[in-house]
C-alpha atoms as a PDB file:
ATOM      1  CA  UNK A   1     -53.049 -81.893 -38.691  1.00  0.00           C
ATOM      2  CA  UNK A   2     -53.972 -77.998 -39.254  1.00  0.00           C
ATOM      3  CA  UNK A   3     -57.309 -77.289 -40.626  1.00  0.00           C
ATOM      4  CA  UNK A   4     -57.246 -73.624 -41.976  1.00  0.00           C
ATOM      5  CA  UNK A   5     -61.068 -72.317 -43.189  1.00  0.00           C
ATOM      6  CA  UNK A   6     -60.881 -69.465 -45.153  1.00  0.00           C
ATOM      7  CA  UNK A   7     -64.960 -68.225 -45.717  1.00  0.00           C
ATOM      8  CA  UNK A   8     -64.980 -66.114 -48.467  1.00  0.00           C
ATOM      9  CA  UNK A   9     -67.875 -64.584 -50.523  1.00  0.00           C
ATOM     10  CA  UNK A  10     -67.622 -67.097 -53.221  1.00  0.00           C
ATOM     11  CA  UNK A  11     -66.348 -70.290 -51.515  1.00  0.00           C
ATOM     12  CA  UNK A  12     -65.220 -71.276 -48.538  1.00  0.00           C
ATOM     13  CA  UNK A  13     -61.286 -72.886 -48.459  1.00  0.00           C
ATOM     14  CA  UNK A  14     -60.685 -76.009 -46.493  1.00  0.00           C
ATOM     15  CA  UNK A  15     -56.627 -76.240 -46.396  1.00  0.00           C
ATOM     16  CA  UNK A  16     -54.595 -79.082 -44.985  1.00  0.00           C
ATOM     17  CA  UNK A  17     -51.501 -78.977 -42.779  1.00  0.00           C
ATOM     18  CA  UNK A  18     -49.157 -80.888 -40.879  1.00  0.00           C
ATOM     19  CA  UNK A  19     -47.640 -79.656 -37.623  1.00  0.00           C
ATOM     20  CA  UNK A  20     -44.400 -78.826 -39.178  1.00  0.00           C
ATOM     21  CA  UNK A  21     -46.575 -76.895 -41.987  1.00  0.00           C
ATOM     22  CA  UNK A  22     -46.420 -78.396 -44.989  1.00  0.00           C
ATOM     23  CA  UNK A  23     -49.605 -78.260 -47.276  1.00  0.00           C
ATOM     24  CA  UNK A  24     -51.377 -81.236 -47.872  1.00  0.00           C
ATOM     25  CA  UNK A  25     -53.799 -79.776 -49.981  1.00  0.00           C
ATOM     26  CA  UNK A  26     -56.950 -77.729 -50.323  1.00  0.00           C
ATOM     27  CA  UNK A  27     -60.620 -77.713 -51.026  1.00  0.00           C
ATOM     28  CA  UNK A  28     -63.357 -75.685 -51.871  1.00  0.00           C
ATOM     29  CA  UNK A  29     -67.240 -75.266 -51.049  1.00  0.00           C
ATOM     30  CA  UNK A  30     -69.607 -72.710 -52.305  1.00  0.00           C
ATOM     31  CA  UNK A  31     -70.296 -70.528 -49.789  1.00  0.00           C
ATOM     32  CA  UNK A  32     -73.835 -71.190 -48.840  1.00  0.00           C
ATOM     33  CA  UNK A  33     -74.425 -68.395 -46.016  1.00  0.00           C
ATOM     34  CA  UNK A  34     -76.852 -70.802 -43.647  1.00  0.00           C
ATOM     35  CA  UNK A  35     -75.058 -74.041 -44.884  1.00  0.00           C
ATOM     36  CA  UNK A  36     -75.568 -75.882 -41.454  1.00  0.00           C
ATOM     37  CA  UNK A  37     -72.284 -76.921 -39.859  1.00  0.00           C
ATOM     38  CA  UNK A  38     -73.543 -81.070 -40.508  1.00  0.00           C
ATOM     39  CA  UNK A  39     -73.741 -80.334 -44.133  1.00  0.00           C
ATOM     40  CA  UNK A  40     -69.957 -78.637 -44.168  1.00  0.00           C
ATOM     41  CA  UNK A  41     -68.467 -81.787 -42.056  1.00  0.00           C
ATOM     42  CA  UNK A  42     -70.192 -84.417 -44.795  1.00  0.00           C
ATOM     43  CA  UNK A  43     -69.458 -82.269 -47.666  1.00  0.00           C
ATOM     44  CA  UNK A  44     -65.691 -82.203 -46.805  1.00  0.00           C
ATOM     45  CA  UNK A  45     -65.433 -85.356 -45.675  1.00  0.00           C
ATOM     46  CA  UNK A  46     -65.867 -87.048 -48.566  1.00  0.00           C
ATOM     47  CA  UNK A  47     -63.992 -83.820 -50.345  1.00  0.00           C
ATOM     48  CA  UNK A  48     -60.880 -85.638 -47.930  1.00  0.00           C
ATOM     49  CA  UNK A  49     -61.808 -88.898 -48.425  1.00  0.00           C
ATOM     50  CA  UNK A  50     -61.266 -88.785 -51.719  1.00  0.00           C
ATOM     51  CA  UNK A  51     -57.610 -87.735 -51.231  1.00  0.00           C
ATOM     52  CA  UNK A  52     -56.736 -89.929 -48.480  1.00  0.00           C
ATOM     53  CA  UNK A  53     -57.662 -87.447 -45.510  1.00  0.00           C
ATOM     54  CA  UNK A  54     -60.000 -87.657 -42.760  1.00  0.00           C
ATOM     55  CA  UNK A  55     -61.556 -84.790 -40.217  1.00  0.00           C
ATOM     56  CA  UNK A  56     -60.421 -87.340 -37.545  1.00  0.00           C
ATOM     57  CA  UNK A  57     -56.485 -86.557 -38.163  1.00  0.00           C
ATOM     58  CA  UNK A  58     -57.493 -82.948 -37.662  1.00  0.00           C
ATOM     59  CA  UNK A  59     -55.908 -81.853 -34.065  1.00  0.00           C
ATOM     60  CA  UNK A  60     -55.965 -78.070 -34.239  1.00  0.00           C
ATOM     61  CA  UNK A  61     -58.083 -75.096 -36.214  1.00  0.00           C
ATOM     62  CA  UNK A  62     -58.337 -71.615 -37.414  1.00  0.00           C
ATOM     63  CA  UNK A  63     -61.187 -69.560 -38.945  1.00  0.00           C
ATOM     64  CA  UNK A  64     -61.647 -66.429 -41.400  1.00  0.00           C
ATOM     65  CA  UNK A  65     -65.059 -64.979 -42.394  1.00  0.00           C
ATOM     66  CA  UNK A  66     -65.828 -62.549 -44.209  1.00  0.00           C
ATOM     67  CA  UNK A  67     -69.421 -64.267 -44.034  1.00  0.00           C
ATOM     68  CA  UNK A  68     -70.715 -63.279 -40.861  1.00  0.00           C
ATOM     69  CA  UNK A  69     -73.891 -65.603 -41.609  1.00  0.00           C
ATOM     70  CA  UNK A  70     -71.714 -68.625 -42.285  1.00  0.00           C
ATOM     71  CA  UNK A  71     -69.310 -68.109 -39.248  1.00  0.00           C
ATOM     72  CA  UNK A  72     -71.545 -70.248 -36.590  1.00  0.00           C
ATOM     73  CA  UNK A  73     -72.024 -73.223 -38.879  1.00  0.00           C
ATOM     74  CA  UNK A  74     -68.107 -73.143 -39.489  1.00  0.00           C
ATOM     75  CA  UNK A  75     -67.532 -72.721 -35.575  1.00  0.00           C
ATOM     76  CA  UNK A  76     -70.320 -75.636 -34.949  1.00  0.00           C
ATOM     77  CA  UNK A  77     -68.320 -78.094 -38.022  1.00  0.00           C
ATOM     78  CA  UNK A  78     -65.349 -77.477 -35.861  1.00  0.00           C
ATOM     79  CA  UNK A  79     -66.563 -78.080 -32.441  1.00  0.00           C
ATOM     80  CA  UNK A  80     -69.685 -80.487 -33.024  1.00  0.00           C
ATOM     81  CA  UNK A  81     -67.730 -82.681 -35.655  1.00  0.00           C
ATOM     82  CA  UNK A  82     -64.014 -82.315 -34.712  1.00  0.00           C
ATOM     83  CA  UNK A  83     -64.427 -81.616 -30.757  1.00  0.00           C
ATOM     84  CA  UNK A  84     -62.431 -78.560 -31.403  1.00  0.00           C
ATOM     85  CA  UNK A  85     -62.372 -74.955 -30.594  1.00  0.00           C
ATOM     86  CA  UNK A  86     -61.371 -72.946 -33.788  1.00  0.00           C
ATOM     87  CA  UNK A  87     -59.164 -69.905 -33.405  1.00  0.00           C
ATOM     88  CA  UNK A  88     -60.987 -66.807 -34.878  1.00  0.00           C
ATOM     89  CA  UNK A  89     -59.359 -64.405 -36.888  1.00  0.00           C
ATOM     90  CA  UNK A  90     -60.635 -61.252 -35.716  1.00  0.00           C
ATOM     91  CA  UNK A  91     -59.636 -57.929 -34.262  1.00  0.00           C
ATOM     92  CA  UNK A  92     -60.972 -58.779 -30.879  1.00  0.00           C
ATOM     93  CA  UNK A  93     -59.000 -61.671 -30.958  1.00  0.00           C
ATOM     94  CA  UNK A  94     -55.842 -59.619 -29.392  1.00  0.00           C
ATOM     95  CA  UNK A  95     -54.955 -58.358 -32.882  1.00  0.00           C
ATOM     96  CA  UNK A  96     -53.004 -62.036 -33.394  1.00  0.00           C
ATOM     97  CA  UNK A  97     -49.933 -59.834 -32.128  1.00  0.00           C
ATOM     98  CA  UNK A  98     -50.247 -56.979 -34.229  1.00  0.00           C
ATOM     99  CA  UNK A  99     -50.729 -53.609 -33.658  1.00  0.00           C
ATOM    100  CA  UNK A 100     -53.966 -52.534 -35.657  1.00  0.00           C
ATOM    101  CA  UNK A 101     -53.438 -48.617 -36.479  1.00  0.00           C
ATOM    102  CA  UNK A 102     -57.031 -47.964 -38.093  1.00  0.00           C
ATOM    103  CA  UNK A 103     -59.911 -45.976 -37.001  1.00  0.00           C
ATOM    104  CA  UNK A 104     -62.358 -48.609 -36.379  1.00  0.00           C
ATOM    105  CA  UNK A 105     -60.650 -51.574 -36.181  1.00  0.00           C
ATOM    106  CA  UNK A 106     -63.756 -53.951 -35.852  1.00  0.00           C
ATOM    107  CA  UNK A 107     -64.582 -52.913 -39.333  1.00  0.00           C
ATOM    108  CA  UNK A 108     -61.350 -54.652 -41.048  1.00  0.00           C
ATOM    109  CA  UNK A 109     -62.020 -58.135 -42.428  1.00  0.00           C
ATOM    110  CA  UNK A 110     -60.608 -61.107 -41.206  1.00  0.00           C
ATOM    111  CA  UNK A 111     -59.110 -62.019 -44.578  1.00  0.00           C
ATOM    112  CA  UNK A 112     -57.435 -59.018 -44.848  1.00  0.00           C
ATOM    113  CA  UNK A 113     -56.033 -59.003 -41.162  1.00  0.00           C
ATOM    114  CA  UNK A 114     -54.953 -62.971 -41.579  1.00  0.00           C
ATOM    115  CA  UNK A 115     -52.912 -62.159 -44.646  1.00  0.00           C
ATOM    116  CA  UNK A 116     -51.173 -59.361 -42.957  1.00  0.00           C
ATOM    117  CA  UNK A 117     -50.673 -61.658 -40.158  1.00  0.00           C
ATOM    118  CA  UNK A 118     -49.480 -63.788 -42.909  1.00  0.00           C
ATOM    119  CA  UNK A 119     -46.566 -61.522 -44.382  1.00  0.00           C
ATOM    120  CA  UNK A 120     -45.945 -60.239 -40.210  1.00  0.00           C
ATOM    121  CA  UNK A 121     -44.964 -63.886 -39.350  1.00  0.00           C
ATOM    122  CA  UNK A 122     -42.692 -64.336 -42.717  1.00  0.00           C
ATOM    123  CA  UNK A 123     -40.891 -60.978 -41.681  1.00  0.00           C
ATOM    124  CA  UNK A 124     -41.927 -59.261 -45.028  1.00  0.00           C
ATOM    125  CA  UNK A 125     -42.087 -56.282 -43.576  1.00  0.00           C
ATOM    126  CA  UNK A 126     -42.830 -53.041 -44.984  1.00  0.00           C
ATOM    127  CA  UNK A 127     -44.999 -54.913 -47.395  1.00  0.00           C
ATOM    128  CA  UNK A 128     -47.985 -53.847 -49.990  1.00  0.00           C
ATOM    129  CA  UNK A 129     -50.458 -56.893 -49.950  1.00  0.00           C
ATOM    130  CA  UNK A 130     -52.204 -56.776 -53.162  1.00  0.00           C
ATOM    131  CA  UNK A 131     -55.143 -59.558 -53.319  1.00  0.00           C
ATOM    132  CA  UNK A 132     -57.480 -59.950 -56.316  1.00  0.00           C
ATOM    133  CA  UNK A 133     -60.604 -61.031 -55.220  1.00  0.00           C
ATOM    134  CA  UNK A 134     -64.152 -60.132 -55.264  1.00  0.00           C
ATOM    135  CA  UNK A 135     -62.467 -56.594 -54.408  1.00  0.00           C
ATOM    136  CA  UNK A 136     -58.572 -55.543 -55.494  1.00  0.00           C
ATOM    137  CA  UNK A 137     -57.279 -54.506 -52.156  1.00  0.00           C
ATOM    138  CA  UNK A 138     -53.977 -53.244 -51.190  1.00  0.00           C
ATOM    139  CA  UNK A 139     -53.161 -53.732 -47.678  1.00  0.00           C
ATOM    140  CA  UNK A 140     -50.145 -52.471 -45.615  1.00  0.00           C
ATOM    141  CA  UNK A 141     -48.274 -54.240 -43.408  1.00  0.00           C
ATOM    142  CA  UNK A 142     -45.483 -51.794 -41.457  1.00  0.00           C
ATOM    143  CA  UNK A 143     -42.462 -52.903 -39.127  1.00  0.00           C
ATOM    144  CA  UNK A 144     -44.357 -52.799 -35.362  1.00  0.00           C
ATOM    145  CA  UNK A 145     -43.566 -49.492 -33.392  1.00  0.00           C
ATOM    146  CA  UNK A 146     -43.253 -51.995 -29.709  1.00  0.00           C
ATOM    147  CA  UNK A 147     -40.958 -55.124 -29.044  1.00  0.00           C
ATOM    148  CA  UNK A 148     -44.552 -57.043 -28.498  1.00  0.00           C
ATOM    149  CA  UNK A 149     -46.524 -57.056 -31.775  1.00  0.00           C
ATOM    150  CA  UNK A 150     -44.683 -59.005 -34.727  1.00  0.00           C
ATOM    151  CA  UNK A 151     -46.083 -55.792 -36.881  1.00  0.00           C
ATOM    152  CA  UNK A 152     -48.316 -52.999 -37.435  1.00  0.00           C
ATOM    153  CA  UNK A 153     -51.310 -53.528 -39.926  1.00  0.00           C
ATOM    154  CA  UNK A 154     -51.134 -49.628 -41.139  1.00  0.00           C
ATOM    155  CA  UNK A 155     -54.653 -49.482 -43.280  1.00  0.00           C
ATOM    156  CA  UNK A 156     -55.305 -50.169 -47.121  1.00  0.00           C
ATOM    157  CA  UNK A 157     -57.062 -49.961 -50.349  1.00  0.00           C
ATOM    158  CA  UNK A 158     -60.411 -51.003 -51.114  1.00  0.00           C
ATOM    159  CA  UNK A 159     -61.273 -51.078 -55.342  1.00  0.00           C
ATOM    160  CA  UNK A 160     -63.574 -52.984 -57.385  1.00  0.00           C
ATOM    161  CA  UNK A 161     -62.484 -56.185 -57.880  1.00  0.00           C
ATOM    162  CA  UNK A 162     -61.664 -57.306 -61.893  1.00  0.00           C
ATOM    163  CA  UNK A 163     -64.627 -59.897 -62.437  1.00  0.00           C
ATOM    164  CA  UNK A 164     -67.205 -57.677 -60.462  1.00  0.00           C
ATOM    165  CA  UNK A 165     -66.337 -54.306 -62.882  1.00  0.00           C
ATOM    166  CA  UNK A 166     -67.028 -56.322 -65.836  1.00  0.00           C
ATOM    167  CA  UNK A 167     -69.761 -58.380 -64.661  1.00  0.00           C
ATOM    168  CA  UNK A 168     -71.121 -54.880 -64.063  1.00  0.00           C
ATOM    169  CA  UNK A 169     -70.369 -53.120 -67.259  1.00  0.00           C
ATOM    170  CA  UNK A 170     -72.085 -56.048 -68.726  1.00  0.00           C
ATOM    171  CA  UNK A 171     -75.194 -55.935 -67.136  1.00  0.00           C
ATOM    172  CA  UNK A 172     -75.362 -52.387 -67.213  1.00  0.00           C
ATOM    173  CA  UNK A 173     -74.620 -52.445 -71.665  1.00  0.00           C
ATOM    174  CA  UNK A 174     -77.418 -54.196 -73.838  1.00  0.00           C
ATOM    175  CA  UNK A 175     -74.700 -54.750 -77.237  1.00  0.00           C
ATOM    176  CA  UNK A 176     -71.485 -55.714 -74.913  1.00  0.00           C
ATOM    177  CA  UNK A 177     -70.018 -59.208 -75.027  1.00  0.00           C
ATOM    178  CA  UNK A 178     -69.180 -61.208 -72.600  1.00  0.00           C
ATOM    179  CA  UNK A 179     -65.665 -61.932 -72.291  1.00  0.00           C
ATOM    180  CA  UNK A 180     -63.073 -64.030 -70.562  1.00  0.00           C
ATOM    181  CA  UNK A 181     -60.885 -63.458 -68.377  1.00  0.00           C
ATOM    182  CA  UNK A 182     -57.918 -65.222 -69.921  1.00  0.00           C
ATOM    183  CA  UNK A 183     -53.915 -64.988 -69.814  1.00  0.00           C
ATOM    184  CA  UNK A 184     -53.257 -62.017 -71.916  1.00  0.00           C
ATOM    185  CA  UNK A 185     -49.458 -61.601 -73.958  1.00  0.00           C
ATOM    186  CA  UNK A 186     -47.427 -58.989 -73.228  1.00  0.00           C
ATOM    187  CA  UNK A 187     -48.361 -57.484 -76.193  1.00  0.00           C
ATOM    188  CA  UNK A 188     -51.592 -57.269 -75.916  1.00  0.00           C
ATOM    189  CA  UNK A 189     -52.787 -53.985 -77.877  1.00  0.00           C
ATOM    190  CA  UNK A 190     -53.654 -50.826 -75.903  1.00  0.00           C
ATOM    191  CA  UNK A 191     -56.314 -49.839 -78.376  1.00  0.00           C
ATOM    192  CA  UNK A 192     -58.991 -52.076 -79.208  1.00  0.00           C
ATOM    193  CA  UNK A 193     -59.965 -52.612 -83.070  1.00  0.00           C
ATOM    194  CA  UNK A 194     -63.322 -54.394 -81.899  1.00  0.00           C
ATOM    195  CA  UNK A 195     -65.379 -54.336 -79.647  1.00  0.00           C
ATOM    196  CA  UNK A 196     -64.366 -57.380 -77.716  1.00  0.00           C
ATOM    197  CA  UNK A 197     -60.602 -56.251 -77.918  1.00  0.00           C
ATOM    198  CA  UNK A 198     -61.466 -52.970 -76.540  1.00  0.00           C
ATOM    199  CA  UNK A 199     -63.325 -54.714 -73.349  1.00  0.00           C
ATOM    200  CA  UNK A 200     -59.936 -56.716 -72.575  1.00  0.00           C
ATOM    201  CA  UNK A 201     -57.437 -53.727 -73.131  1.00  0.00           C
ATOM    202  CA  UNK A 202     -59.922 -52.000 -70.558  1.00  0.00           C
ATOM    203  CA  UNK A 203     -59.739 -54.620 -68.497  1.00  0.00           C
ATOM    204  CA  UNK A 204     -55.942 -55.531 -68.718  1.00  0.00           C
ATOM    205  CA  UNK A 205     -54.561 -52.215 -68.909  1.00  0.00           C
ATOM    206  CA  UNK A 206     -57.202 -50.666 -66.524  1.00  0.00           C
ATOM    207  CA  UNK A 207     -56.321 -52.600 -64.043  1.00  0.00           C
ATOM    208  CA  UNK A 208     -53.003 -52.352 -64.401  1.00  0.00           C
ATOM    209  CA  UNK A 209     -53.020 -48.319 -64.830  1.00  0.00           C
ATOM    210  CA  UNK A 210     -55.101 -48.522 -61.518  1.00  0.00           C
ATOM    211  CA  UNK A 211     -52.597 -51.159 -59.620  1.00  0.00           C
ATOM    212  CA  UNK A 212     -49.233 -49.396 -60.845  1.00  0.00           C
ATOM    213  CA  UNK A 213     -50.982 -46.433 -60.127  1.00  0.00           C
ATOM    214  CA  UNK A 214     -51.873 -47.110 -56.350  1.00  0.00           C
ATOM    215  CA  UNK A 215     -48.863 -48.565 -55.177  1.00  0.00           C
ATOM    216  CA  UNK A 216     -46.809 -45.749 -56.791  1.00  0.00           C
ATOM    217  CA  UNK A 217     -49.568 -43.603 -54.210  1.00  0.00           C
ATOM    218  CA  UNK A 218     -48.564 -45.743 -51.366  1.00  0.00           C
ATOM    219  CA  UNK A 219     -45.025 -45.544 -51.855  1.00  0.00           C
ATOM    220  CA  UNK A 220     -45.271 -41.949 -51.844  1.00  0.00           C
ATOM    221  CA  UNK A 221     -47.285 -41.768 -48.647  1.00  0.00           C
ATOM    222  CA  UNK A 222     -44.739 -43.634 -46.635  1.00  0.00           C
ATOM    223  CA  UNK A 223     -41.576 -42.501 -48.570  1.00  0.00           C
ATOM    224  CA  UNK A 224     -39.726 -45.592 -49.093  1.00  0.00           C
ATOM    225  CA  UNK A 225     -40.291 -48.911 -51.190  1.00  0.00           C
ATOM    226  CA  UNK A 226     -42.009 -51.783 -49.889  1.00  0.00           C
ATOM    227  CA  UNK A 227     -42.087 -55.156 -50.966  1.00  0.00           C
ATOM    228  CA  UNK A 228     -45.702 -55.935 -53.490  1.00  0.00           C
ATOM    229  CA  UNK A 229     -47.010 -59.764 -52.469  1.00  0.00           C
ATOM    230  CA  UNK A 230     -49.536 -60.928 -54.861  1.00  0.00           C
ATOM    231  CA  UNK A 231     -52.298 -62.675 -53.780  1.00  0.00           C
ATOM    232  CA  UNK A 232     -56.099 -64.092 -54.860  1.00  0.00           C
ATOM    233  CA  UNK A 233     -57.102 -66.048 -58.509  1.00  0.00           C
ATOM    234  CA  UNK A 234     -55.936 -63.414 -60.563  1.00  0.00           C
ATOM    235  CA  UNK A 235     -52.037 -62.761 -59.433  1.00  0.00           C
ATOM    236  CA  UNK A 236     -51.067 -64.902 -61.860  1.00  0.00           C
ATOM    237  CA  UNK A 237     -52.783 -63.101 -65.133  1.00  0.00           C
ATOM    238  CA  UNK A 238     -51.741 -59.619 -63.892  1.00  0.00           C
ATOM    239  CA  UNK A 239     -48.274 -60.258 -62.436  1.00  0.00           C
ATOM    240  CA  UNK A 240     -46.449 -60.429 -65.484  1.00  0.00           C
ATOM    241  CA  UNK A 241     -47.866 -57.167 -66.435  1.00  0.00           C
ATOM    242  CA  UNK A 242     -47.109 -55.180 -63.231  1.00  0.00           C
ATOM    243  CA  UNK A 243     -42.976 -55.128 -62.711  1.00  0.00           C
ATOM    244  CA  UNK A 244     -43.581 -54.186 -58.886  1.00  0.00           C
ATOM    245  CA  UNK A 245     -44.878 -57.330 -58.271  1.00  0.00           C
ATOM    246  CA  UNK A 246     -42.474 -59.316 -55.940  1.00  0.00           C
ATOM    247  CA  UNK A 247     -44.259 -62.234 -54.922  1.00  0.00           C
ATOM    248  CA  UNK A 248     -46.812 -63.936 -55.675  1.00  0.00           C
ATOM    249  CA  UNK A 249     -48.435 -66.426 -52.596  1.00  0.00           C
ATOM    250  CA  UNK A 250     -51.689 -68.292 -53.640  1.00  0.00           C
ATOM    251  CA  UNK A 251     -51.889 -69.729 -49.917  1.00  0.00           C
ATOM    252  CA  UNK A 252     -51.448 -66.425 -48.143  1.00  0.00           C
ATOM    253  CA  UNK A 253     -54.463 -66.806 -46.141  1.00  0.00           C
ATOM    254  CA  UNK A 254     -54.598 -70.481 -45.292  1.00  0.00           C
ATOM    255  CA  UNK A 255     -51.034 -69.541 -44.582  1.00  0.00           C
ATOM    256  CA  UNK A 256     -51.671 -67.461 -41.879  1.00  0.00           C
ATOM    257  CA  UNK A 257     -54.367 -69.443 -40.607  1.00  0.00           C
ATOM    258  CA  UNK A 258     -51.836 -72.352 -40.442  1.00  0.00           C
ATOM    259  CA  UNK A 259     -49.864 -69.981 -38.099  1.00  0.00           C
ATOM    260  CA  UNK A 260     -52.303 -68.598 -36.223  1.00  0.00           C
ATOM    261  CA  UNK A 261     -53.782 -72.051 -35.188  1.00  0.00           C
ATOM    262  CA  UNK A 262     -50.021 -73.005 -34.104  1.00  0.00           C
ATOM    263  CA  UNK A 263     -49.978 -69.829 -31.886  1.00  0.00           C
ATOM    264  CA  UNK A 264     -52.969 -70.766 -30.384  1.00  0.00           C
ATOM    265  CA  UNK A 265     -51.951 -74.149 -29.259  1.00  0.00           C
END
């Protein structure tokens, strides 16, 4: 079995594979940034118990943190509690195979390299990865300019990510509700008759404006079309609002973890 760890701001994501690559499942953790390794390995343990797993079946193992705090304890669960060294998504880490084309290249995080990595080893290449999570990020992934490097990670998009910008317009607005973030119809009205309808055309159409906006940018920059994969919690609310919107892969990171760990072995 594959054990991909994918150490995010909010949670970290414990995903399941077998050799041939076929999900068994996932769980999460709250990210805890000096959560001691011992305290990971119980947690999930009985997280896999539970489901008829064990850390024992676990044979190989990659890692992505965008925590550096939380990155030893991971490394230690791995090698103290599974006898294994994890693979490391990181630049420094030969790239995985690609070519990096950015200006400091230490500065790009692992999540956002791993799902490149991700779309590189499906051959989804030129692609726009979009990802909604604690930031919306656009990332490009470009056909590799050598016969070595499966691709060439090209640079991206950094915005505000959809639960942050209204957690913040909250906080920041005494008489503003707090809303949910909910499916929304296709319908939903542009203008807002109250105050609480106003918030989610804002948020809906906002984001959308901003999305359909950026990768209309990106197109433009590169001249040609390139494929849109969907990733992170909220691909599924804003997909069926945004036409460009190819793909949509939940797993992309564990995903590329998954391969990464195989390359490694």
């Amino acid at each position: 079995m594959i054990l991909a760890i994918d150490c995010g701001n909010t949670n970290v994501t414990f995903a399941l594979y077998t050799l041939s690559g076929e999900k068994q499942g996932n769980w999460r953790l709250e990210t805890r940034a000096q959560r001691p390794g011992d305290d990971y390995a119980v947690a999930l343990s009985e997280l896999l118990k539970a489901d008829g797993f064990s850390l024992s079946a676990v044979t190989g193992c990659a890692l992505a943190s965008v925590v550096p705090e939380a990155t030893p304890h991971l490394i230690d669960l791995c090698k103290r509690r599974m006898g294994i060294d994890p693979v490391v998504a990181d630049t420094s880490n030969g790239a995985m195979g690609m070519e990096v084309r950015i200006d400091q290249p230490a500065q790009l995080g692992a999540d956002r390299l791993v799902n490149a990595y991700s779309v590189a080893c499906s051959g989804d290449v030129p692609a726009i990865v979009l990802d909604f999570g604690t930031a919306t990020t656009f990332d490009i992934v470009l056909p590799a300019s050598d016969k070595q490097s499966l691709a060439r990670y090209d640079g991206g998009v950094i915005a505000p990510g959809v639960h942050r910008s209204l957690d913040a317009l909250v906080a920041a607005a005494a008489r503003l509700p707090d809303i949910t973030i909910a499916a929304w119809p296709a319908d939903q009205p542009v203008i807002g008759k109250s105050t609480e309808t106003a918030m989610q055309s804002g948020i809906l159409w906002g984001y959308v404006s901003l999305i359909e906006g950026m990768l209309g940018r990106i197109e433009a920059h590169y001249q040609q079309q390139m494929q849109v994969i969907a990733t992170g919690g909220l691909a599924y609310l804003f997909a069926p609002h945004i036409s460009k919107i190819e793909h949509i892969r939940p797993d992309l990171t564990t995903d590329g973890l998954y391969q990464l760990a195989m390359r490694a072995r």
